[in-house]
C-alpha atoms as a PDB file:
ATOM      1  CA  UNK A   1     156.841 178.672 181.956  1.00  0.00           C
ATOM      2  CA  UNK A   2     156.507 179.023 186.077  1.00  0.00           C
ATOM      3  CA  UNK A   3     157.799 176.197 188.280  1.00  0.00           C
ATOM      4  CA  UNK A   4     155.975 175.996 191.546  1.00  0.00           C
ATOM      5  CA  UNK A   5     156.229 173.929 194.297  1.00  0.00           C
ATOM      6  CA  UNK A   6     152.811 171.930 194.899  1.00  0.00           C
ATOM      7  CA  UNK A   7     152.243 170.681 198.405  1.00  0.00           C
ATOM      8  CA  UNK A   8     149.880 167.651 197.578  1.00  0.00           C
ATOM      9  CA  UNK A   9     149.039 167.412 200.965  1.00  0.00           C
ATOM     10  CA  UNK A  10     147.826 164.091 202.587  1.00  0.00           C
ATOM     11  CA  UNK A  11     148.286 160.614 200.516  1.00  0.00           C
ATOM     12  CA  UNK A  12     146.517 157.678 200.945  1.00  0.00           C
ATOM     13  CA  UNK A  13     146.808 154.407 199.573  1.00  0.00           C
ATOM     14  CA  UNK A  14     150.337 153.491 201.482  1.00  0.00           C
ATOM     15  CA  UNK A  15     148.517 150.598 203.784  1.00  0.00           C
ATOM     16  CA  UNK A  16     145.806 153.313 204.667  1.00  0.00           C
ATOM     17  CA  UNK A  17     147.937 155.476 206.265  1.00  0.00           C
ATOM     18  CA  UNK A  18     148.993 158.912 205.163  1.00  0.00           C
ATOM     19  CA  UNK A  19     152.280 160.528 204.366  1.00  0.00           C
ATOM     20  CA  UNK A  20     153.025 164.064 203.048  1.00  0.00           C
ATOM     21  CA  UNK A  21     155.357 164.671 200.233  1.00  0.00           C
ATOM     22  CA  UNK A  22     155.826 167.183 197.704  1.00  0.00           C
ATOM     23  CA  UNK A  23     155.607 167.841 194.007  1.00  0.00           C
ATOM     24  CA  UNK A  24     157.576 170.266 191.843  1.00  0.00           C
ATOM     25  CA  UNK A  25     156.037 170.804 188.214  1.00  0.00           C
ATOM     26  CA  UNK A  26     156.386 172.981 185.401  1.00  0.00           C
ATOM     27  CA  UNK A  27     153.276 174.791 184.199  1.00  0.00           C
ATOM     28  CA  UNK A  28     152.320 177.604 181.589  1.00  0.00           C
ATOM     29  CA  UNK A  29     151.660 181.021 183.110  1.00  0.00           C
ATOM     30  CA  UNK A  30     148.165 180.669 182.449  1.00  0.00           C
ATOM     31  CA  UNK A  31     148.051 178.449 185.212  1.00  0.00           C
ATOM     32  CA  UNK A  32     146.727 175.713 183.422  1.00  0.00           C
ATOM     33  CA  UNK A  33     149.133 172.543 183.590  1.00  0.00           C
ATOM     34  CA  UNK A  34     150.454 170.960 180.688  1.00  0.00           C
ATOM     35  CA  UNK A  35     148.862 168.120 178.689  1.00  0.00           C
ATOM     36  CA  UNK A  36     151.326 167.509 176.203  1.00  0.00           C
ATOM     37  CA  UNK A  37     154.089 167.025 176.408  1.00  0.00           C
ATOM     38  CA  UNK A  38     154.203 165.531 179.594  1.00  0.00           C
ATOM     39  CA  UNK A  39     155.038 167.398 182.612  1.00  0.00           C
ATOM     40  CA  UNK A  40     158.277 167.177 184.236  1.00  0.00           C
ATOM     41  CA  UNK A  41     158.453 166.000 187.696  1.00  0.00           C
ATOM     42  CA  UNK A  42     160.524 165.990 190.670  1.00  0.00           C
ATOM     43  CA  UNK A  43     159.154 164.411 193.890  1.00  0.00           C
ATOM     44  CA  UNK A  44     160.393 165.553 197.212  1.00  0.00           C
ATOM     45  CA  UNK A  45     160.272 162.753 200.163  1.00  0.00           C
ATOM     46  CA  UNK A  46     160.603 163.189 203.665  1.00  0.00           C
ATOM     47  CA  UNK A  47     161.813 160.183 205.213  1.00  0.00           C
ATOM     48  CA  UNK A  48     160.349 160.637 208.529  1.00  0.00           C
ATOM     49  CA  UNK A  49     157.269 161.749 208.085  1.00  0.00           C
ATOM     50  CA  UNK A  50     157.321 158.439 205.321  1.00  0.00           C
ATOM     51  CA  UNK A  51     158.433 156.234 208.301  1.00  0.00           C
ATOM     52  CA  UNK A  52     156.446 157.061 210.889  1.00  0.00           C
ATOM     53  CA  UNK A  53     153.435 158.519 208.931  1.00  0.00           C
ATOM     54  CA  UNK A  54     153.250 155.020 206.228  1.00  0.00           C
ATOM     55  CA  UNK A  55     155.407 152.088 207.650  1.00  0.00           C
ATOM     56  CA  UNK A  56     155.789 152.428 211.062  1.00  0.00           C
ATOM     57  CA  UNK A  57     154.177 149.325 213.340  1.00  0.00           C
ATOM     58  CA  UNK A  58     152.890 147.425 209.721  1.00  0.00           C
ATOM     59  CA  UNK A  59     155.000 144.781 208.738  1.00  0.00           C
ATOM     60  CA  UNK A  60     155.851 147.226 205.123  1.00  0.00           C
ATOM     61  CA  UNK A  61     159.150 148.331 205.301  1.00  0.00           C
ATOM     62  CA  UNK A  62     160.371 148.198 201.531  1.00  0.00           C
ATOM     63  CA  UNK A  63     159.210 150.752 199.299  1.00  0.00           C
ATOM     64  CA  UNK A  64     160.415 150.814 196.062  1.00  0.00           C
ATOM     65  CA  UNK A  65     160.122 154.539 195.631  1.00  0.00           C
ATOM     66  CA  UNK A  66     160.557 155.207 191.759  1.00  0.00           C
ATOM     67  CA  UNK A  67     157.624 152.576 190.606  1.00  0.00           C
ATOM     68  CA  UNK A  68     155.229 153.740 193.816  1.00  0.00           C
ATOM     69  CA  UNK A  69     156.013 157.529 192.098  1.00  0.00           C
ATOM     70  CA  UNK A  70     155.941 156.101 188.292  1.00  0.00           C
ATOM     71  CA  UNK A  71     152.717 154.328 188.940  1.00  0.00           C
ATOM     72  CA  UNK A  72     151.011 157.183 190.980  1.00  0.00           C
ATOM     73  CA  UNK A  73     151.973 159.859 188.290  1.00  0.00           C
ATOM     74  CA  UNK A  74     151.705 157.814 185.253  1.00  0.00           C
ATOM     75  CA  UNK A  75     151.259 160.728 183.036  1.00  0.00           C
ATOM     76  CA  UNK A  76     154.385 162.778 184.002  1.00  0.00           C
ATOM     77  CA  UNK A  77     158.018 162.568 182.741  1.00  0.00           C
ATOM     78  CA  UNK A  78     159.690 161.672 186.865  1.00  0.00           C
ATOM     79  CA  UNK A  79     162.776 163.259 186.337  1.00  0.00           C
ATOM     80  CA  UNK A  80     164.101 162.761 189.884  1.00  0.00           C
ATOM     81  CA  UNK A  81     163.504 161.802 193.716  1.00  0.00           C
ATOM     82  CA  UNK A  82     164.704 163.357 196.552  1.00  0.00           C
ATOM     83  CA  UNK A  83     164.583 161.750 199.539  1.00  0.00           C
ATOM     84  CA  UNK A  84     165.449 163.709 202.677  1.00  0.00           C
ATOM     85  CA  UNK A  85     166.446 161.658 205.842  1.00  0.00           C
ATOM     86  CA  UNK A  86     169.289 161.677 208.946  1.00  0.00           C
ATOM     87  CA  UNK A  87     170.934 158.745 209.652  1.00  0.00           C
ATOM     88  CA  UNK A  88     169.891 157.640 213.560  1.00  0.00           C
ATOM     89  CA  UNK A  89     171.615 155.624 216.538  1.00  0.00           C
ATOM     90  CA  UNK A  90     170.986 152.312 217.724  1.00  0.00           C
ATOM     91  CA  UNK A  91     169.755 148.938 217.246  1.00  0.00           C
ATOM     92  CA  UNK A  92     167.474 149.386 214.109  1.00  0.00           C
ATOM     93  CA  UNK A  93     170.514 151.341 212.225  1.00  0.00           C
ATOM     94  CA  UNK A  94     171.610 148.850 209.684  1.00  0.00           C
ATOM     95  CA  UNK A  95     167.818 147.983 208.900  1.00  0.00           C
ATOM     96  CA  UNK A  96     168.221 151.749 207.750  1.00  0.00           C
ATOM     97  CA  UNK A  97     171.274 151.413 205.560  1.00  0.00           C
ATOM     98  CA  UNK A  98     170.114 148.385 204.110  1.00  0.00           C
ATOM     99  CA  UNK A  99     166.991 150.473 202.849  1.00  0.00           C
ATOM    100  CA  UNK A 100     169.096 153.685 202.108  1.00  0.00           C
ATOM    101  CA  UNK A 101     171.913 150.866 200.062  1.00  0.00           C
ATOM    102  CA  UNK A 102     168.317 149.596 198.430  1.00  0.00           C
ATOM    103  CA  UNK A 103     167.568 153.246 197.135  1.00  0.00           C
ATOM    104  CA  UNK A 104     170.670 154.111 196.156  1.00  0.00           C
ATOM    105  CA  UNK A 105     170.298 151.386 193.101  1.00  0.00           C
ATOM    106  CA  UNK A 106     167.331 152.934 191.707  1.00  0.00           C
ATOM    107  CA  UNK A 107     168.675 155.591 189.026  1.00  0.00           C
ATOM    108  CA  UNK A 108     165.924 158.571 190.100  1.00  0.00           C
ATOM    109  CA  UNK A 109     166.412 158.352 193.635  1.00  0.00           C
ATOM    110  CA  UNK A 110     168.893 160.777 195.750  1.00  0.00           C
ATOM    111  CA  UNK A 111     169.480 160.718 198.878  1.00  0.00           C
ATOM    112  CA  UNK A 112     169.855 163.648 201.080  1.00  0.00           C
ATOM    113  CA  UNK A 113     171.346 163.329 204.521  1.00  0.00           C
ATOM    114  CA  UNK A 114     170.120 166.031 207.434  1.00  0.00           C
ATOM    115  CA  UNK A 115     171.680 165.357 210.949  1.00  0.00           C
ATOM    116  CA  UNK A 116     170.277 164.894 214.839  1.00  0.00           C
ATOM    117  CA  UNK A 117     170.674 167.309 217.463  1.00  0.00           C
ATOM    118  CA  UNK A 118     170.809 166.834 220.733  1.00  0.00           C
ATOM    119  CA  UNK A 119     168.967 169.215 223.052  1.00  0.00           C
ATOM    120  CA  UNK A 120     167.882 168.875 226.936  1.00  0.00           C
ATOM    121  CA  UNK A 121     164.231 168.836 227.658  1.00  0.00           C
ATOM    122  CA  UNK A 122     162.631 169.504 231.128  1.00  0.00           C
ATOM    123  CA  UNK A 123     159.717 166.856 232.424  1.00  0.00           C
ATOM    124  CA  UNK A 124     156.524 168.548 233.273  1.00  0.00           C
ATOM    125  CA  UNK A 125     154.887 165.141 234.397  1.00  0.00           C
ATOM    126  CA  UNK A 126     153.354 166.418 237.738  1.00  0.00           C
ATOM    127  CA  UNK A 127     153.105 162.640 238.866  1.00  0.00           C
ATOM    128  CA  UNK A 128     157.219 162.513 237.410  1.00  0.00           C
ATOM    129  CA  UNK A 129     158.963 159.820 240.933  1.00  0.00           C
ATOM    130  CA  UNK A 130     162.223 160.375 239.202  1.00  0.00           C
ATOM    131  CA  UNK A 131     164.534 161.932 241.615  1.00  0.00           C
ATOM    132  CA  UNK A 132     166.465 164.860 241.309  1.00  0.00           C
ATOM    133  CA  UNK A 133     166.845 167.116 238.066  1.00  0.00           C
ATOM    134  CA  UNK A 134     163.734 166.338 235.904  1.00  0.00           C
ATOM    135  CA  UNK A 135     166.213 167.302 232.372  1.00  0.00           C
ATOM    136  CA  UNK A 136     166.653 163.809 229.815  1.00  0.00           C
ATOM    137  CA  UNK A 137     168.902 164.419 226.756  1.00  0.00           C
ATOM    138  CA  UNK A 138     166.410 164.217 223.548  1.00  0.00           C
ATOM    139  CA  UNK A 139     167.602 163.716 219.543  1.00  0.00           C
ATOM    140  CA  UNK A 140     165.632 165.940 217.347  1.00  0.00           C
ATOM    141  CA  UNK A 141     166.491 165.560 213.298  1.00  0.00           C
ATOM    142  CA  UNK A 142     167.364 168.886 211.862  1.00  0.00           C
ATOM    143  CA  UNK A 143     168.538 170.524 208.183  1.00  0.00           C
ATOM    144  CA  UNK A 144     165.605 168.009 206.666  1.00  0.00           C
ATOM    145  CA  UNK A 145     162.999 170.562 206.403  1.00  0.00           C
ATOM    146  CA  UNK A 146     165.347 173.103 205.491  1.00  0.00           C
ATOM    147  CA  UNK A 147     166.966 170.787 202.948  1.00  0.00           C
ATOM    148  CA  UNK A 148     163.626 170.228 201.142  1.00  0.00           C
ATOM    149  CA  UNK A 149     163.225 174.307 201.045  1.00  0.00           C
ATOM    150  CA  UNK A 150     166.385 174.806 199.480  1.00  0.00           C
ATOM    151  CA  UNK A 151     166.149 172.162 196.724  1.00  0.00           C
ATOM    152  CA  UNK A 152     163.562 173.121 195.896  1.00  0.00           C
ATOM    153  CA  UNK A 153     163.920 176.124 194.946  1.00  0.00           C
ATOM    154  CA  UNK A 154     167.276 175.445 193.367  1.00  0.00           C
ATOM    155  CA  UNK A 155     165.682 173.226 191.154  1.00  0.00           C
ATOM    156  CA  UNK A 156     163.193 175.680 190.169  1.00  0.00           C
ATOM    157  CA  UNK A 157     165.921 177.620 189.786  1.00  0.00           C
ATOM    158  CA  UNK A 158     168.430 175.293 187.842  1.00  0.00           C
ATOM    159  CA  UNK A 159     165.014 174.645 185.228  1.00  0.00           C
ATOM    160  CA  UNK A 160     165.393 171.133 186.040  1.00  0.00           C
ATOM    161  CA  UNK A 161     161.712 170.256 185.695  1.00  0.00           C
END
């Protein structure tokens, strides 16, 4: 047997918008996938792209992700879900741990904390009236993407689907 990583590319079906996620399955070498018995599965989320891809401006927030993933791949054994996020400042933060709390009481569902970075970015607004230096301190998440990479492959590795 060959595990591969599947990107499944764009789903629909979240309110009409998309989000990208990825699947991990074990298949023969043929290349054919398994009928019987059923395949196991491990589903790779990022929570971004999830937020601001499927929920973001709708009033859907909640997303129970082990029945959305049960009922979209009825015919596979879900073994686990990762989901991939960073934890973020401000105002809307406890909205986040309440959700993060809410998936941590679902038994398939892992959490996997990445981090912000802070980094300086230069204006290049011609029209910019803000006087003097034209810098403004930016967050951008980091380790997620990387995160995804490396479990994945460690599963693959590990045989755990």
């Amino acid at each position: 047997m060959v595990t591969t990583p599947r990107p499944t590319g764009r789903l629909g079906g979240l309110h009409g918008r998309p989000f990208h996620f990825f699947l991990l399955k074990t298949r023969p070498l043929s290349g054919a996938y398994v009928s019987s018995p059923r395949l196991r599965t491990i589903v790779y989320v990022d929570g971004f792209n999830l937020y601001y891809g499927a929920v973001k401006g709708t009033p859907y927030k909640w997303l129970n992700l082990q029945r959305y993933f049960t009922l979209l791949r009825p015919h596979d054994d879900l073994i686990l879900i990762r989901y991939f996020t960073a934890l973020i400042d401000g105002p809307r933060r406890p909205n986040q741990d309440r959700f993060l709390r809410a998936l941590s009481t679902l038994p398939k569902v892992e959490v996997i904390l990445g981090r912000f970075k802070h980094k300086q970015v230069e204006c290049h607004y011609a029209d910019c009236q803000m006087p003097g230096r034209r810098f403004f301190r930016v967050r951008e998440e980091k380790r997620t993407d990387v995160n995804i990479a490396v479990y994945i492959v460690d599963d693959a590795h590990q045989d755990r689907c």
